[in-house]
Protein backbone atom coordinates (compact mmCIF):
# COMPACT_ATOMS: atom_id res chain seq x y z
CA UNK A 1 -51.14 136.49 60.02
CA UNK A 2 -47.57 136.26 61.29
CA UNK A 3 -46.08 133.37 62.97
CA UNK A 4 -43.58 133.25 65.72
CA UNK A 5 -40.00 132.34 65.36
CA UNK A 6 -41.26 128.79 67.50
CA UNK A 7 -43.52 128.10 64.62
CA UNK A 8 -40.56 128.52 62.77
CA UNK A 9 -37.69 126.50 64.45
CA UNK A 10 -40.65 123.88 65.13
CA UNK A 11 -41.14 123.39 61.51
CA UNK A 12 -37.40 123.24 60.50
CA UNK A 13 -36.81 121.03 63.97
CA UNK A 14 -39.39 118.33 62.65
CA UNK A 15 -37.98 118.62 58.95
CA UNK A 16 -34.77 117.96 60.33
CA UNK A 17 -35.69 114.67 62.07
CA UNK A 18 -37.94 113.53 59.19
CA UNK A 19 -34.16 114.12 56.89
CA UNK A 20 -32.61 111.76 59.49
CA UNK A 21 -35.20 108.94 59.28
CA UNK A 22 -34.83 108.89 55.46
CA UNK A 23 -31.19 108.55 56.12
CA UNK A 24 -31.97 105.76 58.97
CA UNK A 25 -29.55 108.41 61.39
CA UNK A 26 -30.57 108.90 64.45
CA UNK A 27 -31.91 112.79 65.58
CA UNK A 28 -30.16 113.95 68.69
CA UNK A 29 -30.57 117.15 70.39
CA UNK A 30 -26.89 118.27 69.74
CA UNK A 31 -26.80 117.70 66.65
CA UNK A 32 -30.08 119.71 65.79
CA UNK A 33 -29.32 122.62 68.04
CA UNK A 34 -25.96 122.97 66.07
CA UNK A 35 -27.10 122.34 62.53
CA UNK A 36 -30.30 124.62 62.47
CA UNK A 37 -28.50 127.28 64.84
CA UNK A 38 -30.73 126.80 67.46
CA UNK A 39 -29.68 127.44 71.21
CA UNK A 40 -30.52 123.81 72.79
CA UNK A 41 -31.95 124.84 75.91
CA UNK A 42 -34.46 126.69 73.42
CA UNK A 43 -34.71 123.88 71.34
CA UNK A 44 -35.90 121.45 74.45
CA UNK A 45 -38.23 123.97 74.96
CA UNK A 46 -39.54 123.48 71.73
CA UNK A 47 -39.69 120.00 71.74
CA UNK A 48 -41.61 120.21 75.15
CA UNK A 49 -44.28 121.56 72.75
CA UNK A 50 -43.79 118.69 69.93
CA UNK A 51 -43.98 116.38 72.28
CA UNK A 52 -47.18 117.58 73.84
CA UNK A 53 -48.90 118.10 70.45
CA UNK A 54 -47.98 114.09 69.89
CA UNK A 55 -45.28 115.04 66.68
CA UNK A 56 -42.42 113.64 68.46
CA UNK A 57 -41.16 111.21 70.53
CA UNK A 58 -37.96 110.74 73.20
CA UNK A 59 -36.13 107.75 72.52
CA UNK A 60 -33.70 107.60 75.79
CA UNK A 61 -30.63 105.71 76.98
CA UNK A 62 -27.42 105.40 75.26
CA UNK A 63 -28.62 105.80 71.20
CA UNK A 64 -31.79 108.39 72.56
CA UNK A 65 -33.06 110.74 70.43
CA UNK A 66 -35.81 112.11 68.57
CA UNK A 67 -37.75 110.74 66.45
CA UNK A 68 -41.30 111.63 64.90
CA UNK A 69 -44.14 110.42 66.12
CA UNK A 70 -45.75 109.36 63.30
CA UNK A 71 -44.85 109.25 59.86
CA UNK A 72 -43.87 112.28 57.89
CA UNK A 73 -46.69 112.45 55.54
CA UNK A 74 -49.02 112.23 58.29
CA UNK A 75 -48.19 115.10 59.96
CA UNK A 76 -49.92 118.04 58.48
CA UNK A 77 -48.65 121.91 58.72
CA UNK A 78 -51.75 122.85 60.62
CA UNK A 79 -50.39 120.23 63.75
CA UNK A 80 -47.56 121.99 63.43
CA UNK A 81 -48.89 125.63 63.23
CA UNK A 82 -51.05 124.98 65.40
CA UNK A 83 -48.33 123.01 67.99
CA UNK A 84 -46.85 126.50 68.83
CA UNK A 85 -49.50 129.29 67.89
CA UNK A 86 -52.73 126.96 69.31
CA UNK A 87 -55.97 126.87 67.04
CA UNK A 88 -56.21 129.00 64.16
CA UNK A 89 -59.44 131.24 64.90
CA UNK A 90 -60.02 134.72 63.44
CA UNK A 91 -63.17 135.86 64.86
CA UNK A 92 -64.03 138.14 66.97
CA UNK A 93 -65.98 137.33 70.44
CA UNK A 94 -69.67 136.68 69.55
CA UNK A 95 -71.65 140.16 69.31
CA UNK A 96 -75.19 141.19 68.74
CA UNK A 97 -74.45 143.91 66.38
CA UNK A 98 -75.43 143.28 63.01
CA UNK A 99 -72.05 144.08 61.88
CA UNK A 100 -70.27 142.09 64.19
CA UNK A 101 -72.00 138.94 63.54
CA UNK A 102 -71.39 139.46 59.39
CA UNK A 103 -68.08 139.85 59.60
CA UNK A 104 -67.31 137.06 61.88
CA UNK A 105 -68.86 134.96 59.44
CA UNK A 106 -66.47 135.99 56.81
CA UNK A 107 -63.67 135.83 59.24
CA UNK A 108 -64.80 132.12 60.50
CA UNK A 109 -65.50 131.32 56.49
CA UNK A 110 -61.68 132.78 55.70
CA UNK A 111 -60.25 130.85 58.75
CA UNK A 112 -61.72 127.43 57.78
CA UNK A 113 -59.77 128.16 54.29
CA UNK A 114 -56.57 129.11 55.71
CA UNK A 115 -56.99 125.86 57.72
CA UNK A 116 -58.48 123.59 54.78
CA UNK A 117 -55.08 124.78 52.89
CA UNK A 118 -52.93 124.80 54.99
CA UNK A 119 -53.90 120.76 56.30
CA UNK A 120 -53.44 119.83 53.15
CA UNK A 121 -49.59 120.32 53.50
CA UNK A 122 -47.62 117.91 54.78
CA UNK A 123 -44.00 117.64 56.64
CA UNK A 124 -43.11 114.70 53.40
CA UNK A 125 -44.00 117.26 50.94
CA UNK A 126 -42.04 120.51 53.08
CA UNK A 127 -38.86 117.65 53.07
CA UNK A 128 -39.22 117.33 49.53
CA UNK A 129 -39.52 121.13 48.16
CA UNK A 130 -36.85 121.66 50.76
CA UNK A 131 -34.49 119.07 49.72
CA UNK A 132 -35.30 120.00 45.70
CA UNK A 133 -34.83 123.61 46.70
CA UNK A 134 -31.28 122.63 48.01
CA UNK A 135 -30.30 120.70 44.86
CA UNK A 136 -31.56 123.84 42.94
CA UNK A 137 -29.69 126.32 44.92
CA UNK A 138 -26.20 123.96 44.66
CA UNK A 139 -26.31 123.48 41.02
């Protein structure tokens, strides 16, 4: 399975916000286009998304923003996976063939593992292994 460049920029997008709320600094557009390299009409686009899968929120006037909807450790990969490349589902349309039906139930079995994993993920845990990662990398 390959995920698009949205899932992508999504994921670093929300890290990125969920770095400025441990740092009580406020998440504007600008400053996220710029610092993940991210053209910011594409980025709005993107947020359009986040927004409508309920993993951010505008915060307008003067001091607007970005901020996350909820907090960091409740937001699982999946929402976010799942934000950009809708529900994970690996089967086939239903069939009559005997062949068909067994190996949609593996697929269906192997999708509700890749989903069961890949909830248990979540964006406090992808700040933290990024942020160690950093440290590791500078050192």
């Amino acid at each position: 399975m390959k995920l698009s460049t949205k899932t992508h920029y999504g994921l670093r997008i929300l890290m990125h916000i969920a770095i400025d709320k441990r740092t009580n600094k406020r998440s504007c557009g600008k400053d996220i286009s710029s610092r993940q390299g991210i053209n910011e009409a594409y980025m709005e686009q993107l947020m359009i998304s986040l927004k409508n899968a309920s993993l951010v929120k505008t915060i307008r006037g003067r001091n607007g923003g970005y901020q996350l909807a909820k907090d960091a450790h409740l937001i699982s990969l999946l929402e976010v996976v799942e934000a950009f490349e809708g529900p994970i589902d690996l089967t086939e349309s239903s069939g009559t063939v005997p062949e068909q039906v067994a190996a949609n139930g593996i697929w269906l079995r192997l999708g509700e593992h890749i989903k069961k994993q890949v909830r248990a993920v979540n964006l406090d845990q992808i700040v933290d292994e990024g942020l160690q990662q950093s440290a590791d990398y500078i050192i």
